[in-house]
N, C-alpha and C. Protein backbone atom coordinates (compact mmCIF):
# COMPACT_ATOMS: atom_id res chain seq x y z
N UNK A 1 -12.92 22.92 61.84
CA UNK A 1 -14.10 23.71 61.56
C UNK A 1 -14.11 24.91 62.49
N UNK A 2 -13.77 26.10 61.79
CA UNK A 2 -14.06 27.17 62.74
C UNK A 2 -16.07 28.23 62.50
N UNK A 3 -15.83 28.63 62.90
CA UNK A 3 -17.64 29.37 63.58
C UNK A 3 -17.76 30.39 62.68
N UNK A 4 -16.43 30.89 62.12
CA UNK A 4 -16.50 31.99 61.03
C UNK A 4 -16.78 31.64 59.59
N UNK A 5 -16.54 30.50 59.12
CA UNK A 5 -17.25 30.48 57.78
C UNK A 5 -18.52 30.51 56.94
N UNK A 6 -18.82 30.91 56.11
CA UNK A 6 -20.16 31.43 55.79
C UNK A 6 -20.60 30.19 55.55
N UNK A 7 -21.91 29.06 55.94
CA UNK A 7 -22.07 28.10 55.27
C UNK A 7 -23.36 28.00 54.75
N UNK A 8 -24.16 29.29 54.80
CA UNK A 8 -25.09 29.81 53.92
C UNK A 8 -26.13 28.82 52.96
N UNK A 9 -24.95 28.71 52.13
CA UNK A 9 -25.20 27.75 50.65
C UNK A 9 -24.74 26.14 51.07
N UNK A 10 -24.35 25.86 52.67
CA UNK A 10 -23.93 24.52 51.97
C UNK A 10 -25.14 23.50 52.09
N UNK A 11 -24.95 22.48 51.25
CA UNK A 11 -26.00 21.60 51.07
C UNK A 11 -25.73 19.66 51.59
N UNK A 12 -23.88 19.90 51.37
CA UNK A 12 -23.61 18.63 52.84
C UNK A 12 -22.83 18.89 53.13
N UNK A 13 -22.67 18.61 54.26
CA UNK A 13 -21.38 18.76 55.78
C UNK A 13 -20.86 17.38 55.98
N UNK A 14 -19.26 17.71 56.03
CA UNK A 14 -19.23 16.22 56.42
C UNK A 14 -18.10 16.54 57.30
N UNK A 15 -18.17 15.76 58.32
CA UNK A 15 -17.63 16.28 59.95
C UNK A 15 -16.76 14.70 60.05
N UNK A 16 -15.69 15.12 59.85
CA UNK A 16 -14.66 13.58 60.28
C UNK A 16 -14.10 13.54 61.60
N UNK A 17 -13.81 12.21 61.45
CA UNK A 17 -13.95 12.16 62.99
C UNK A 17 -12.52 13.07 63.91
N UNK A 18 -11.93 13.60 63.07
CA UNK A 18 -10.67 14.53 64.09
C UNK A 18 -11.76 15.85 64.63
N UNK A 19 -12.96 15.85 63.88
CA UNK A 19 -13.78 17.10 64.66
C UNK A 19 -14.65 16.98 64.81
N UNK A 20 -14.68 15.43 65.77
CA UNK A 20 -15.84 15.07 66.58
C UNK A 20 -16.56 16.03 67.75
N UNK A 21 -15.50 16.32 68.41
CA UNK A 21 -15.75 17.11 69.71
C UNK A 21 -16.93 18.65 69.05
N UNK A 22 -16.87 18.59 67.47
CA UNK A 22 -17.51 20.04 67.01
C UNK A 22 -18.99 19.34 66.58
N UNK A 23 -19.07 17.67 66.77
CA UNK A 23 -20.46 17.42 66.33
C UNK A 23 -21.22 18.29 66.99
N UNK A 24 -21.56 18.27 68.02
CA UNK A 24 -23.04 18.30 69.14
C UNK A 24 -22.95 20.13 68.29
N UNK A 25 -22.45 20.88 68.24
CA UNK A 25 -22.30 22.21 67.93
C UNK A 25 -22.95 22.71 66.21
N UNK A 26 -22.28 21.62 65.37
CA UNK A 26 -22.44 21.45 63.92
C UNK A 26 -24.23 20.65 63.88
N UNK A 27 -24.68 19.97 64.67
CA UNK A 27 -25.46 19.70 64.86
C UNK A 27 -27.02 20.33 65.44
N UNK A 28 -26.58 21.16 66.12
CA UNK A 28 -27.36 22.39 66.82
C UNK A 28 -27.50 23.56 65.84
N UNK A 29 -27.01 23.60 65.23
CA UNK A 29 -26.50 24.16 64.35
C UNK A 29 -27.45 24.61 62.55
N UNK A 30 -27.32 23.26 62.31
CA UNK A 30 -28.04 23.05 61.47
C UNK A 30 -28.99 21.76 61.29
N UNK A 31 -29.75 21.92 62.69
CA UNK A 31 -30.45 20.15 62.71
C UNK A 31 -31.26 20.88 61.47
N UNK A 32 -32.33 21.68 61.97
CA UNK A 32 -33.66 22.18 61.19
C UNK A 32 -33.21 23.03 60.03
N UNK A 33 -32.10 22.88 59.75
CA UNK A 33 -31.58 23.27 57.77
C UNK A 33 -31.49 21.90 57.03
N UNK A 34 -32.03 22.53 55.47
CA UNK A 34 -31.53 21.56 54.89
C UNK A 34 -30.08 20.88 54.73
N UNK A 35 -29.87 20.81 55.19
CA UNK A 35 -28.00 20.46 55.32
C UNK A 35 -28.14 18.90 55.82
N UNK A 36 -27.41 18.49 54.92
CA UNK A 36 -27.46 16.60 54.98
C UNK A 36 -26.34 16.31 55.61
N UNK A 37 -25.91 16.41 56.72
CA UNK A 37 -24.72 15.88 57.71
C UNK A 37 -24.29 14.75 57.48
N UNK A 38 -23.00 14.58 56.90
CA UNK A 38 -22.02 13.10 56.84
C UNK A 38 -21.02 13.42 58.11
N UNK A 39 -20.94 12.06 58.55
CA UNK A 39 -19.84 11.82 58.99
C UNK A 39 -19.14 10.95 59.37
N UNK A 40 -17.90 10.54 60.26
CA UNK A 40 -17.15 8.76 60.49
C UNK A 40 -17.09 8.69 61.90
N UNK A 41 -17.64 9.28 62.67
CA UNK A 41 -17.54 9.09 64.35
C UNK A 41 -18.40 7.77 65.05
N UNK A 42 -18.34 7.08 65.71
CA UNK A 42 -19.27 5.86 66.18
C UNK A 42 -20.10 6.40 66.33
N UNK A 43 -20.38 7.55 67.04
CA UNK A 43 -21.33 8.39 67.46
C UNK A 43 -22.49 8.95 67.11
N UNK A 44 -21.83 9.23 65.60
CA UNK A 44 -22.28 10.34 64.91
C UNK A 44 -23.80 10.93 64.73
N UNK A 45 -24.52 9.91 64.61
CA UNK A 45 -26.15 9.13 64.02
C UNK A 45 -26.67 9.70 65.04
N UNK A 46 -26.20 8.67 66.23
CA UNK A 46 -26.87 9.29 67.95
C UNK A 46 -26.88 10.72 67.99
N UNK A 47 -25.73 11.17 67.83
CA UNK A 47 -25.92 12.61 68.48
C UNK A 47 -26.77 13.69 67.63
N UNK A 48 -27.21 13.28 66.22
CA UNK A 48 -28.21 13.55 65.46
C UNK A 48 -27.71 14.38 64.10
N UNK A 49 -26.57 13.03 63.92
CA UNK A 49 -26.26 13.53 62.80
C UNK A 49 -26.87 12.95 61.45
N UNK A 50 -26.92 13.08 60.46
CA UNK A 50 -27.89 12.04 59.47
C UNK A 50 -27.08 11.06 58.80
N UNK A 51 -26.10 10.80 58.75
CA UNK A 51 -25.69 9.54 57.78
C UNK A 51 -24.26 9.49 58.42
N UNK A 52 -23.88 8.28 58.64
CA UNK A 52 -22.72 7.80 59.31
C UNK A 52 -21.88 6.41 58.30
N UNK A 53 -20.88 6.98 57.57
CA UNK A 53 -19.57 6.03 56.92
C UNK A 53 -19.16 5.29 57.90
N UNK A 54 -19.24 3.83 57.66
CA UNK A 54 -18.41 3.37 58.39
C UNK A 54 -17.77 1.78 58.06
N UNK A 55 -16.57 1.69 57.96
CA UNK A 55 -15.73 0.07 57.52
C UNK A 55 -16.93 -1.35 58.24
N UNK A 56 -16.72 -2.33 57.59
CA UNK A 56 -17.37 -3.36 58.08
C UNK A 56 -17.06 -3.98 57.03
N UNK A 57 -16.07 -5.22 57.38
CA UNK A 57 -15.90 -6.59 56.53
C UNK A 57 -15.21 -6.03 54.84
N UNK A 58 -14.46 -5.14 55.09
CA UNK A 58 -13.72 -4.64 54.05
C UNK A 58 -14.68 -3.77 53.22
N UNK A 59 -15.85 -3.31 53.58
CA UNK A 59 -16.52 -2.54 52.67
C UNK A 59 -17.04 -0.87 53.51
N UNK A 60 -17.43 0.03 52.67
CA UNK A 60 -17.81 1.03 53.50
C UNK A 60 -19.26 0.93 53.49
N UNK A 61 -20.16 1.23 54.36
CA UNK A 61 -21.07 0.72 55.39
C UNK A 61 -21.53 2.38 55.38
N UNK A 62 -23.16 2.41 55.72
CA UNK A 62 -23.89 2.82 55.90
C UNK A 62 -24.64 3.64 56.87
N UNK A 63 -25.16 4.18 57.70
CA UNK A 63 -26.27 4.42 58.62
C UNK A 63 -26.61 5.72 58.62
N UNK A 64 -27.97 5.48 58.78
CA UNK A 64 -29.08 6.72 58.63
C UNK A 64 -29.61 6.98 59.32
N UNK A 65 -29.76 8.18 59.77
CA UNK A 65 -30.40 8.45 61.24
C UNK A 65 -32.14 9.28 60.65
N UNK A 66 -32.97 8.77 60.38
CA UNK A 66 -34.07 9.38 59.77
C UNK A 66 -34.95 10.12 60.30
N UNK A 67 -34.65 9.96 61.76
CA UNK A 67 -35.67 11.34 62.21
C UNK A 67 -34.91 12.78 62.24
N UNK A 68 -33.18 11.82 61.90
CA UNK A 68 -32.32 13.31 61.87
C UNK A 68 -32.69 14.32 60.48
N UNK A 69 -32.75 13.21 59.41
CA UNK A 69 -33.42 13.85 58.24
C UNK A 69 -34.37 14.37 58.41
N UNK A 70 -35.50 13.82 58.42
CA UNK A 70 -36.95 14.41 58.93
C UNK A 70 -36.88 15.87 59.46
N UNK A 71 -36.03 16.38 60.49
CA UNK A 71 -35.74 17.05 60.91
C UNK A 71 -35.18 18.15 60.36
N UNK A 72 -34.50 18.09 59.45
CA UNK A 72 -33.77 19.16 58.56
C UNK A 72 -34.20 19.39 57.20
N UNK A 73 -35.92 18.46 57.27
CA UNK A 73 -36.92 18.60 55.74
C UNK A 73 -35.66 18.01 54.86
N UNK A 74 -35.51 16.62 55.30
CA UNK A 74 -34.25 16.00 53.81
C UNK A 74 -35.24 14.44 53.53
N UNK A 75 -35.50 14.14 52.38
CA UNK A 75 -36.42 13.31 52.32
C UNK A 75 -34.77 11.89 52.13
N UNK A 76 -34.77 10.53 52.18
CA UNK A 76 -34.16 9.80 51.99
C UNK A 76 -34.66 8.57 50.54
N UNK A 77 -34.27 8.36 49.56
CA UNK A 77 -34.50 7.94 48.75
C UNK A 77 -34.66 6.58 49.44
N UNK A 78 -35.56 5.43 49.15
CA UNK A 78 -35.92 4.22 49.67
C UNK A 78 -35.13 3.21 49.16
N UNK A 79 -34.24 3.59 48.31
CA UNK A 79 -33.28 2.64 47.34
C UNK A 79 -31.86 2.94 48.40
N UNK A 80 -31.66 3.60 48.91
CA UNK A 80 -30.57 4.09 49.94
C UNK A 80 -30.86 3.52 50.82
N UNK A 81 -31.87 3.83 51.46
CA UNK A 81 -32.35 3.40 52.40
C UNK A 81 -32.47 2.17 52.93
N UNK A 82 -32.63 1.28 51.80
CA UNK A 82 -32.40 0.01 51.39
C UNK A 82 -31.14 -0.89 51.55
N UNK A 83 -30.60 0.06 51.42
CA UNK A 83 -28.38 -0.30 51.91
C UNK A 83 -28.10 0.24 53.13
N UNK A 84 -29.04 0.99 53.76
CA UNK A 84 -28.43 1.09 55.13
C UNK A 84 -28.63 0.31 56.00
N UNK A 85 -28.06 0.82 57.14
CA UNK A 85 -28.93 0.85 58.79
C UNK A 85 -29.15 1.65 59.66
N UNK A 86 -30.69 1.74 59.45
CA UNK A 86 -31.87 2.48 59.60
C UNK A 86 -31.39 2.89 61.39
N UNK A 87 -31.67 4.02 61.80
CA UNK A 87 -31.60 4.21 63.23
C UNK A 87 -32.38 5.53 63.66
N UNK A 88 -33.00 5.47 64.18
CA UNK A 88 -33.74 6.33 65.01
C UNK A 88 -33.57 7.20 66.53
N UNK A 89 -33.66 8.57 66.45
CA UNK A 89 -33.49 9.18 67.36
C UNK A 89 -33.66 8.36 69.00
């Protein structure tokens, strides 16, 4: 991820984990945009990203960071919400 691309229009980001070190930045970034942040870092949620992929028991796995949403005016459907794990700033 370089600093020069226009991301204007984007509506999700998804930050894998080879460009972890660019969370805290991608994050600052666009906490207070609508921009719905994915990503696969352990981290990811904490550092205030909104939704974190992750393996568990052969399946891909969940977590939502909802005050990260809250934060960037992204509402979370309660049926999603429902399959995650819920985590808070």
């Amino acid at each position: 991820m370089d600093g020069s691309s226009d991301l204007t229009s984007c509506q999700i980001m998804f930050v894998d984990d080879e460009d972890r070190r660019d969370v805290p930045r991608v994050i600052d970034e666009y906490a207070t945009q609508p921009v719905l942040t994915v990503g696969d870092s352990d981290d990811f949620t904490s550092e205030g990203g909104i939704i974190r992929l992750y393996p568990e028991a052969s399946k891909l796995r969940i977590e939502i960071n909802i005050d990260a949403a809250e934060r960037a005016g992204l509402k979370i459907s309660s049926k999603l919400l429902s399959l995650a794990k819920v985590v808070e700033d």
